[in-house]
N, C-alpha and C. Protein backbone atom coordinates (compact mmCIF):
# COMPACT_ATOMS: atom_id res chain seq x y z
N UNK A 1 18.76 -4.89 -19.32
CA UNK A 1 18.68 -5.23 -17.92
C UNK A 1 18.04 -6.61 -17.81
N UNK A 2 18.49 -7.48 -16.97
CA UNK A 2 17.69 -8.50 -16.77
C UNK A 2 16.87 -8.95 -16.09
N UNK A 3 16.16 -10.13 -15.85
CA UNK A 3 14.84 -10.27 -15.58
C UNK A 3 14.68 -10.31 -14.12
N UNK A 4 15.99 -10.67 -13.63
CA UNK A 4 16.35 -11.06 -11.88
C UNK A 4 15.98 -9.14 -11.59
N UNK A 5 17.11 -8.63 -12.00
CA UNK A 5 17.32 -6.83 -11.69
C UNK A 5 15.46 -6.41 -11.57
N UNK A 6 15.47 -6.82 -12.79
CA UNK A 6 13.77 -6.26 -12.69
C UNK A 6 12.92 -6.51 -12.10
N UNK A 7 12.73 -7.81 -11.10
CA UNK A 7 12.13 -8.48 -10.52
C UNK A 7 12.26 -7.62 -8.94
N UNK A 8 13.73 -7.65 -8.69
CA UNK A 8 14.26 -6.98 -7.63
C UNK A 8 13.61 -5.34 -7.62
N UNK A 9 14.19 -4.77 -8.40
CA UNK A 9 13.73 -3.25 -8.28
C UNK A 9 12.20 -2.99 -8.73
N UNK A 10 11.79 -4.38 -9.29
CA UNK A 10 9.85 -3.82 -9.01
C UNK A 10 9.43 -4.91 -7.71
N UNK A 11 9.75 -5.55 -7.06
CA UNK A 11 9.48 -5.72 -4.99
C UNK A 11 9.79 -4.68 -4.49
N UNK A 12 10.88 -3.73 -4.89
CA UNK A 12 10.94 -3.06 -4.03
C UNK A 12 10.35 -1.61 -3.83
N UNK A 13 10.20 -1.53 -5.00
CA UNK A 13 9.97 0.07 -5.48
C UNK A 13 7.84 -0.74 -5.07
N UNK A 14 7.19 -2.21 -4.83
CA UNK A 14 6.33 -2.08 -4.53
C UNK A 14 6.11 -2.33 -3.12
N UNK A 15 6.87 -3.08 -1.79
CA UNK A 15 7.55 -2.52 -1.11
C UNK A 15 7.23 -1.39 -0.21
N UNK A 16 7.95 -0.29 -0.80
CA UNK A 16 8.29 0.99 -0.58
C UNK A 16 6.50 1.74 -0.96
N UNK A 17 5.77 1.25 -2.12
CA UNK A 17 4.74 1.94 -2.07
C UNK A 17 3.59 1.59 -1.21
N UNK A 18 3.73 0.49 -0.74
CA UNK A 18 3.14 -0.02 0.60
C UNK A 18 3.09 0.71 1.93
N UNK A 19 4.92 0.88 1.99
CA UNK A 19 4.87 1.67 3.39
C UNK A 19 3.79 3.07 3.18
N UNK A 20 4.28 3.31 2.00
CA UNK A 20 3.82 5.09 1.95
C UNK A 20 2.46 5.18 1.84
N UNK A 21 1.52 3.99 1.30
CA UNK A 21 0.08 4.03 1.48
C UNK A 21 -0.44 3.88 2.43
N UNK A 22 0.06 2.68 3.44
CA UNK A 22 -0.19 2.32 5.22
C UNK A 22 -0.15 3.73 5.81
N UNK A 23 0.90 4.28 5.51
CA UNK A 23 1.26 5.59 6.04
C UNK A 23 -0.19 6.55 6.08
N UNK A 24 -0.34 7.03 4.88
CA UNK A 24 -1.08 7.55 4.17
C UNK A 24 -2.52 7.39 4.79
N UNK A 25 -2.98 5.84 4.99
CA UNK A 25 -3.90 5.24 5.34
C UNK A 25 -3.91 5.66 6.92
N UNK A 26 -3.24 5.36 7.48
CA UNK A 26 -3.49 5.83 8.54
C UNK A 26 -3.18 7.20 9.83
N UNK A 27 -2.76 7.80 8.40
CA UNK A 27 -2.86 9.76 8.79
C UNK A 27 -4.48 9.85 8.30
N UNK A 28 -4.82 9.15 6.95
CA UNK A 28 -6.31 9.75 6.82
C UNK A 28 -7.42 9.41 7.87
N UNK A 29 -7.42 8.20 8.54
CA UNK A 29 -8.46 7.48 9.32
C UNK A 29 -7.57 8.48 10.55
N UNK A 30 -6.90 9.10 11.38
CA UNK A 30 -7.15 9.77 11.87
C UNK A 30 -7.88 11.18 11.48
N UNK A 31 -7.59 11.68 10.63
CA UNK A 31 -8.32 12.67 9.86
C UNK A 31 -10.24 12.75 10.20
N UNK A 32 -10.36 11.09 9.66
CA UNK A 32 -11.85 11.42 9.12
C UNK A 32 -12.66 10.80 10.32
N UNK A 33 -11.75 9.83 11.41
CA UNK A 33 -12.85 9.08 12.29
C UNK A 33 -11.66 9.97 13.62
N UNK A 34 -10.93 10.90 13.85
CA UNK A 34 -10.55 11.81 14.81
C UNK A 34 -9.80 11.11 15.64
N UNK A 35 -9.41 8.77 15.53
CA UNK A 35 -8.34 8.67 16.71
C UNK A 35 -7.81 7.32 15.71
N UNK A 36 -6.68 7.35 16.38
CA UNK A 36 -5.99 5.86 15.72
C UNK A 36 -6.15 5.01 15.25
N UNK A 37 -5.66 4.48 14.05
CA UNK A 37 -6.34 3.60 13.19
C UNK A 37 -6.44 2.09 13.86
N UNK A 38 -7.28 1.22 13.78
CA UNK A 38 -7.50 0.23 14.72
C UNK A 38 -6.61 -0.55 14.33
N UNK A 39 -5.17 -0.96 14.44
CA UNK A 39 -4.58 -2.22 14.24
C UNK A 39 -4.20 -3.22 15.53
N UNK A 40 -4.70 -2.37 16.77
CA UNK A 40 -4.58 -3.77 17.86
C UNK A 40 -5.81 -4.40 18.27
N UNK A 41 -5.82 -5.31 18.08
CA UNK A 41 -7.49 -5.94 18.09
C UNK A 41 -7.58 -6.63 19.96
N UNK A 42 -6.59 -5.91 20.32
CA UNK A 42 -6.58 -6.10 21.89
C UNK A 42 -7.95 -4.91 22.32
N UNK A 43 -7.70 -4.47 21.79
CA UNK A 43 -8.38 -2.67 21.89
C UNK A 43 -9.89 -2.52 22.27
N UNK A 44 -9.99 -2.56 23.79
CA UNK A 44 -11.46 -2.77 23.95
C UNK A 44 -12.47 -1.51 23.33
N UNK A 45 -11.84 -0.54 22.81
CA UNK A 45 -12.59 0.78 23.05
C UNK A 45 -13.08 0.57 21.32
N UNK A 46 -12.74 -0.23 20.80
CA UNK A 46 -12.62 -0.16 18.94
C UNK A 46 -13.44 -1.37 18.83
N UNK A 47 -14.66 -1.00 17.60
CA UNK A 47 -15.47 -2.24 17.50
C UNK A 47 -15.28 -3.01 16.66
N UNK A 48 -15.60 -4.13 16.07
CA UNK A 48 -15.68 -5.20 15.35
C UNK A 48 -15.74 -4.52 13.79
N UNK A 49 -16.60 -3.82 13.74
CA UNK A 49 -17.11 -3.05 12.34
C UNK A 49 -15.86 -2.30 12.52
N UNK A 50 -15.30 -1.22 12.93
CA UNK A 50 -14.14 -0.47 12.39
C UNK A 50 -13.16 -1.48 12.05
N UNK A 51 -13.15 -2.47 12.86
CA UNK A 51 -11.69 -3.12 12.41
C UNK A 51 -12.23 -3.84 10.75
N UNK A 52 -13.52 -4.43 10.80
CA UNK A 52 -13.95 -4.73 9.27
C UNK A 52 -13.35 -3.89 8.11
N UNK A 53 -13.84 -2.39 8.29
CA UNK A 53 -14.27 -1.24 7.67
C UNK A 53 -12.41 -1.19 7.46
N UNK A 54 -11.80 -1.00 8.53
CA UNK A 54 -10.39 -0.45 8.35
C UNK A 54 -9.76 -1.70 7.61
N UNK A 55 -9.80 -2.81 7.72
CA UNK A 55 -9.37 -4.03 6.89
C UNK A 55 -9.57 -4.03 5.49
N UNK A 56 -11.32 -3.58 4.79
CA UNK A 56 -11.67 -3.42 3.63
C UNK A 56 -10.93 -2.25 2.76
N UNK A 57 -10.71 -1.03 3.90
CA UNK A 57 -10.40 0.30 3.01
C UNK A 57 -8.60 -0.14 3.05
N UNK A 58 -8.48 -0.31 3.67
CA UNK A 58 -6.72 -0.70 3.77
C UNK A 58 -6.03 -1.94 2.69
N UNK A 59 -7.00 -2.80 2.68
CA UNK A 59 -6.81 -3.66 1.13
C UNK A 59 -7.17 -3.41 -0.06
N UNK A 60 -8.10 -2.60 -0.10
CA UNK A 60 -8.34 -1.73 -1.30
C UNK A 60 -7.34 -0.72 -1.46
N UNK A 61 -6.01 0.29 -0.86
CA UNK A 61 -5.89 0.98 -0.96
C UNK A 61 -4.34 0.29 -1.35
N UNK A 62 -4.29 -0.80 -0.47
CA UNK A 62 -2.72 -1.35 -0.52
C UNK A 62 -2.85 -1.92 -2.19
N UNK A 63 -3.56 -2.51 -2.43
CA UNK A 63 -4.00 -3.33 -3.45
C UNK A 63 -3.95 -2.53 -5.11
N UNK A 64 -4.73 -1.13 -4.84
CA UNK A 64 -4.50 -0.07 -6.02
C UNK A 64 -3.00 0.06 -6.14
N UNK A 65 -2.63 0.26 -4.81
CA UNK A 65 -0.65 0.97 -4.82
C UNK A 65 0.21 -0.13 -5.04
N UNK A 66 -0.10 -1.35 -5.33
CA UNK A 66 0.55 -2.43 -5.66
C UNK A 66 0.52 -2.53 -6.89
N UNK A 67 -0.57 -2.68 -7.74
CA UNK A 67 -1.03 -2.32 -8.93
C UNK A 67 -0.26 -1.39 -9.44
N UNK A 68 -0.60 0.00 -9.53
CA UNK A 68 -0.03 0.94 -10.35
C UNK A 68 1.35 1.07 -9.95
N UNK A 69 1.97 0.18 -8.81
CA UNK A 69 3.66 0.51 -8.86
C UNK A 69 4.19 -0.42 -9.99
N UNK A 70 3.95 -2.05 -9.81
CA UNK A 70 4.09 -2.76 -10.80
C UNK A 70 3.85 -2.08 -12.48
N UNK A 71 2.89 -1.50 -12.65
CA UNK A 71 2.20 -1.09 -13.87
C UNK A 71 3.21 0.09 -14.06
N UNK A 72 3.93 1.12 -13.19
CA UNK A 72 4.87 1.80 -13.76
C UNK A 72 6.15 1.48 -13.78
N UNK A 73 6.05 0.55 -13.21
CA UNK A 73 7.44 0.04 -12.90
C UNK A 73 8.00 -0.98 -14.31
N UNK A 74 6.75 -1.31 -14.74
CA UNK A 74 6.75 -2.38 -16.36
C UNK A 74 7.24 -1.33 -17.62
N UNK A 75 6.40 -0.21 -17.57
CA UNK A 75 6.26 0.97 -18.13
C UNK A 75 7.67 1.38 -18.02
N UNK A 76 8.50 2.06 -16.85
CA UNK A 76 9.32 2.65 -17.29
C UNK A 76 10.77 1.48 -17.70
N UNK A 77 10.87 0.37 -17.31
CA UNK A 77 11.77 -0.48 -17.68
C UNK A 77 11.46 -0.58 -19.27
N UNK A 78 10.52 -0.89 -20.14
CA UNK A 78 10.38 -0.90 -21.21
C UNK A 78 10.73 0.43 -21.75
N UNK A 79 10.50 1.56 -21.42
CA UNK A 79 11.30 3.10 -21.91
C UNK A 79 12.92 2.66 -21.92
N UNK A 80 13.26 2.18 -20.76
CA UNK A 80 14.48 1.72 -20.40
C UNK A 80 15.53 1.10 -21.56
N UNK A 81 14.68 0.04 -22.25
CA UNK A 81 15.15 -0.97 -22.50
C UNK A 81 15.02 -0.79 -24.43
N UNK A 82 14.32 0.51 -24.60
CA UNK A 82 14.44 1.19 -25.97
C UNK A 82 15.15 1.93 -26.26
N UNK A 83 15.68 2.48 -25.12
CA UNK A 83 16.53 3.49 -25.16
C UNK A 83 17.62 2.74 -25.74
């Protein structure tokens, strides 16, 4: 396979693990703080610190799932490419 293909199907497959962590991210922050995760900073009712707090945990979380998609995505193309 070549290097373009691989390039392509690891954006996307990281991508795709983005949506599903945002997702993820913000079913849990309803979960643990009980209302919508702060992404309109119009939002008089939401303070300065949650939007901090939700910025820090949301780049840390996007940031791991970027990581380990790339990292399996290297992984299984090299299975791939022994075969």
């Amino acid at each position: 396979m070549n290097a373009t293909t691989q390039k392509l199907v690891t954006a996307g497959t990281v991508a795709l693990a983005g949506l599903v962590a945002a997702k993820v991210l913000e079913k849990g922050w309803k979960l643990v703080t009980g209302h919508e995760a702060p992404i309109d900073f119009d939002d008089d009712q939401t303070s300065i610190s949650e939007f901090v707090i939700y910025a820090a945990v949301s780049g840390a979380i996007l940031a791991v799932a970027r990581a380990a998609t790339q990292k399996q995505t290297k992984k299984a193309f090299a299975t791939i490419e022994k075969s």
